[in-house]
Protein backbone atom coordinates (compact mmCIF):
# COMPACT_ATOMS: atom_id res chain seq x y z
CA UNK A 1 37.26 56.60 -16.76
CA UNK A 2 35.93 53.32 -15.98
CA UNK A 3 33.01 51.39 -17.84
CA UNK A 4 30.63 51.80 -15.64
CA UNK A 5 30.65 55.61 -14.84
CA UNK A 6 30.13 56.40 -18.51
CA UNK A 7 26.67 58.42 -18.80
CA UNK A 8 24.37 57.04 -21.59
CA UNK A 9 21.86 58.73 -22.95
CA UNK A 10 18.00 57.84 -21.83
CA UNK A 11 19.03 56.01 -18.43
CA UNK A 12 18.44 57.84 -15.09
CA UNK A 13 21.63 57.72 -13.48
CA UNK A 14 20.28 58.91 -9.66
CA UNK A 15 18.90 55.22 -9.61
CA UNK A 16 20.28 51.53 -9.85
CA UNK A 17 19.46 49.56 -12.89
CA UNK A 18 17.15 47.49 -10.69
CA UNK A 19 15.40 50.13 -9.20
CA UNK A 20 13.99 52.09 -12.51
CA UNK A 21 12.74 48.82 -13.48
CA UNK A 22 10.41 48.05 -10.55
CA UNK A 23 9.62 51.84 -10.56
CA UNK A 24 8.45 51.71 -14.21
CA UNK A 25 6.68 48.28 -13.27
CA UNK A 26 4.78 49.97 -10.06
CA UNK A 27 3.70 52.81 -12.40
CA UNK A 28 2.12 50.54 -15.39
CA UNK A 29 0.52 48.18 -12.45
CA UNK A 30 -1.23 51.35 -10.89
CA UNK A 31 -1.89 52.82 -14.66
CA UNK A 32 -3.34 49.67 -15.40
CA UNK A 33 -5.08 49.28 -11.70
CA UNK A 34 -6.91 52.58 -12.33
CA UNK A 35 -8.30 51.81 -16.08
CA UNK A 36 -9.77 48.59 -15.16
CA UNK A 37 -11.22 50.16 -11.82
CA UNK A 38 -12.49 53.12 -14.36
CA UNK A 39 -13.51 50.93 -16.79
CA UNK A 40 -15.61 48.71 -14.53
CA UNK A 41 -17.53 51.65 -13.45
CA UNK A 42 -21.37 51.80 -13.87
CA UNK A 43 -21.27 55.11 -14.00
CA UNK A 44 -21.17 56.24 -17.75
CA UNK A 45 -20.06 60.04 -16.23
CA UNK A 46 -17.27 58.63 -14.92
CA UNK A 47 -15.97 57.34 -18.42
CA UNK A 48 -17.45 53.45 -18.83
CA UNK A 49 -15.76 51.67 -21.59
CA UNK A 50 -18.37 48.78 -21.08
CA UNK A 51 -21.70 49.77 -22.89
CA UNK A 52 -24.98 49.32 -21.68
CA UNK A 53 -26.94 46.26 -22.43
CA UNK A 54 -29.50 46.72 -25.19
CA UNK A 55 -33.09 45.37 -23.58
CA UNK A 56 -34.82 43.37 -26.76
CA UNK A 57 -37.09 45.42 -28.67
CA UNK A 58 -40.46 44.80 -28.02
CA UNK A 59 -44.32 45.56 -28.82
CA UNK A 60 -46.72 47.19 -26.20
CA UNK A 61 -49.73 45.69 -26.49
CA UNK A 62 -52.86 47.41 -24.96
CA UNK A 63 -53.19 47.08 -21.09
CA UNK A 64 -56.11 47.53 -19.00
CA UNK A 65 -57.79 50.59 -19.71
CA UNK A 66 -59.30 51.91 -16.78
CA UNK A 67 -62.79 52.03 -16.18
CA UNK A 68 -64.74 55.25 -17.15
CA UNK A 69 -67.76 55.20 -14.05
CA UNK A 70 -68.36 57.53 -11.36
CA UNK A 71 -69.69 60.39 -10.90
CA UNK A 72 -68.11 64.01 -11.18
CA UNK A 73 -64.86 64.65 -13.31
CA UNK A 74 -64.00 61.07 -12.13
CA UNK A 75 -65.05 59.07 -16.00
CA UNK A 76 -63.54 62.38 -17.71
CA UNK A 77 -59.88 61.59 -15.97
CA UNK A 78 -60.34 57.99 -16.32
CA UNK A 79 -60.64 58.74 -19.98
CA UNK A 80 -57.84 61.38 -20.23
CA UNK A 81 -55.53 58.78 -18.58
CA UNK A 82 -56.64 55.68 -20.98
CA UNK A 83 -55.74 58.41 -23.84
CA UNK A 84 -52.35 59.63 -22.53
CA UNK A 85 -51.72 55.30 -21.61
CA UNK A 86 -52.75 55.16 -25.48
CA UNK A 87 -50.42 57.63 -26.68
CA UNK A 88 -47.07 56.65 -25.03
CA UNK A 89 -48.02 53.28 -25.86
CA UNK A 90 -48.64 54.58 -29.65
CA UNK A 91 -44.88 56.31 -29.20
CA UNK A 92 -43.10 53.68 -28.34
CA UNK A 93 -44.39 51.30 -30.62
CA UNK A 94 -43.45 53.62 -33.80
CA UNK A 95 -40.10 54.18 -31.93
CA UNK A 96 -39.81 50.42 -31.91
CA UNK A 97 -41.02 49.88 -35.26
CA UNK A 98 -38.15 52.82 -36.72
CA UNK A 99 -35.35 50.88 -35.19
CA UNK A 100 -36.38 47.58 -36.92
CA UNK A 101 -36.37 49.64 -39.83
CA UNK A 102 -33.04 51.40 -39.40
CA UNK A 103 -32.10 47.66 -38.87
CA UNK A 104 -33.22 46.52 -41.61
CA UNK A 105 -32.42 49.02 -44.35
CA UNK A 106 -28.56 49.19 -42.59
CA UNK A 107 -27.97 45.87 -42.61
CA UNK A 108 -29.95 45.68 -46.26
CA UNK A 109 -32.14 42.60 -44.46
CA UNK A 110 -35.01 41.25 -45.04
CA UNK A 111 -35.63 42.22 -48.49
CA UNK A 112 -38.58 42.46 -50.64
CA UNK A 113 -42.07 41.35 -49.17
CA UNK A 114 -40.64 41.51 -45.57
CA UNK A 115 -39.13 44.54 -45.87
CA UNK A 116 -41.77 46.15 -47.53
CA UNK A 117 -43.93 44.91 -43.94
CA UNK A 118 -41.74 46.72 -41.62
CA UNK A 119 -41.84 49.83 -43.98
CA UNK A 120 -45.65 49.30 -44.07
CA UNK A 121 -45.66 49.09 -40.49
CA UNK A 122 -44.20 52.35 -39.28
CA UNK A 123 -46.48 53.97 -42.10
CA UNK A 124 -49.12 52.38 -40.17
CA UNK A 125 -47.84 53.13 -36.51
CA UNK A 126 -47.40 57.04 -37.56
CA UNK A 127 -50.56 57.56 -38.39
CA UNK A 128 -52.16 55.43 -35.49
CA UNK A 129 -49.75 58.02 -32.85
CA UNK A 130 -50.98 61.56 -34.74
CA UNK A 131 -55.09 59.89 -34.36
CA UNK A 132 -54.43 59.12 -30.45
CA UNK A 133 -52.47 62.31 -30.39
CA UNK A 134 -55.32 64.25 -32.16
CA UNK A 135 -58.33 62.38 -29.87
CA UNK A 136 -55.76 63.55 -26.56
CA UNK A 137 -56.00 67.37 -27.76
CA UNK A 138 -59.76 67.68 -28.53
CA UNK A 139 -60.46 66.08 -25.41
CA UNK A 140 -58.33 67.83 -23.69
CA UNK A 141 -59.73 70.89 -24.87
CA UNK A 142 -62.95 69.85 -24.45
CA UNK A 143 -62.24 69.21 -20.68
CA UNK A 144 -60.57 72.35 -20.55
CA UNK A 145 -64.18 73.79 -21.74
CA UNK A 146 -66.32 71.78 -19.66
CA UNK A 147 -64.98 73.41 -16.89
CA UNK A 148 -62.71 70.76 -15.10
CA UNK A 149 -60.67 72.62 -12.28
CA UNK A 150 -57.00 73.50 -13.25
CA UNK A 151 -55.16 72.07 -10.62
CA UNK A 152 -56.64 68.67 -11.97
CA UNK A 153 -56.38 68.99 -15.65
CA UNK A 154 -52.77 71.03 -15.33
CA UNK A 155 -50.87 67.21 -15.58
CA UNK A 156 -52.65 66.35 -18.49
CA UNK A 157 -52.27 69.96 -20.38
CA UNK A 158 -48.65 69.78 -19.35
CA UNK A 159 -49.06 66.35 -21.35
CA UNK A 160 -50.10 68.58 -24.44
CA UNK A 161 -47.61 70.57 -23.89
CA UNK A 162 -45.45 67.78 -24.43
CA UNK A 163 -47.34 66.28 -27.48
CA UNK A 164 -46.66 69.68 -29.43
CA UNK A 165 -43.20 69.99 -28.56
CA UNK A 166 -42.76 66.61 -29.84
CA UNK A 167 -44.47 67.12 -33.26
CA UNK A 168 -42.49 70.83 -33.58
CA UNK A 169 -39.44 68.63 -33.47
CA UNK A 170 -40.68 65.60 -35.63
CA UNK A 171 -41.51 68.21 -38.20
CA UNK A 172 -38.59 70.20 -38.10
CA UNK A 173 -36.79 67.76 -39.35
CA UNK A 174 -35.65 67.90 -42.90
């Protein structure tokens, strides 16, 4: 039996030598082809390896409030929406305020007297949120009271919907 006809194990013997190689090259090229084209994807569904960009953490400073004139129920949703603009701005800012915290006890950074601020300042922030949340619910009740039609106060009410739902969750956990 000649050399060449012997049958070793692992080789595909319905193929040339030369063949199985560029057929094992095509499939890594399209293996590879298809991760970097799934991998570039902005979709994160679709499997992204590439993580979002973190936007810089940042304070919200009060905007504008809008003015509370008029006549009618006009002031009264001027001042519901300056409360609800007050809240989400109060939210964010103790969301903002945790993360520098996580930050800083994680990376164990600043320490003492700056530390201590940041701490200081969520304590702070907390208690700022649970005042605007408390002002949003009275007057929202009070609206509610006065007789303001539904179908204009229902956004805002689905707002305090949204405010207890949040604090139900805040404190149930441990």
């Amino acid at each position: 039996m000649p050399a060449s006809s012997r049958k070793q194990p692992g080789r595909n013997h319905h193929l040339p030598e030369s063949r199985v190689g560029l057929l094992t090259a095509l499939g890594v090229g399209t293996l590879m082809a298809a991760g970097l084209a799934g991998g570039a994807s902005a979709d994160g569904y679709l499997g992204s390896r590439i993580p979002e960009p973190n936007p810089p953490l940042y304070w919200e400073e009060p905007g504008e409030p809008i003015p509370v004139e008029g006549t009618g129920w006009t002031p009264v949703i001027a001042e519901l929406e300056n409360a609800e603009a007050r809240i989400r701005r109060a939210w964010h800012n103790v969301a903002t305020a945790q993360v520098l915290l996580t930050h800083a006890r994680v990376r164990r950074y600043p320490r003492g007297e700056p530390f201590f601020e940041i701490r200081d300042r969520v304590t702070f922030l907390e208690a700022e949120r649970d005042t605007a949340e408390d002002e949003f619910l009275a007057l929202v009740e009070r609206t509610r009271r006065g007789g303001m039609p539904a179908g204009t106060l229902s956004t805002f009410m689905d707002f305090s919907d949204e405010i207890r739902r949040d604090r139900a969750s805040r404190n149930a956990k441990p």
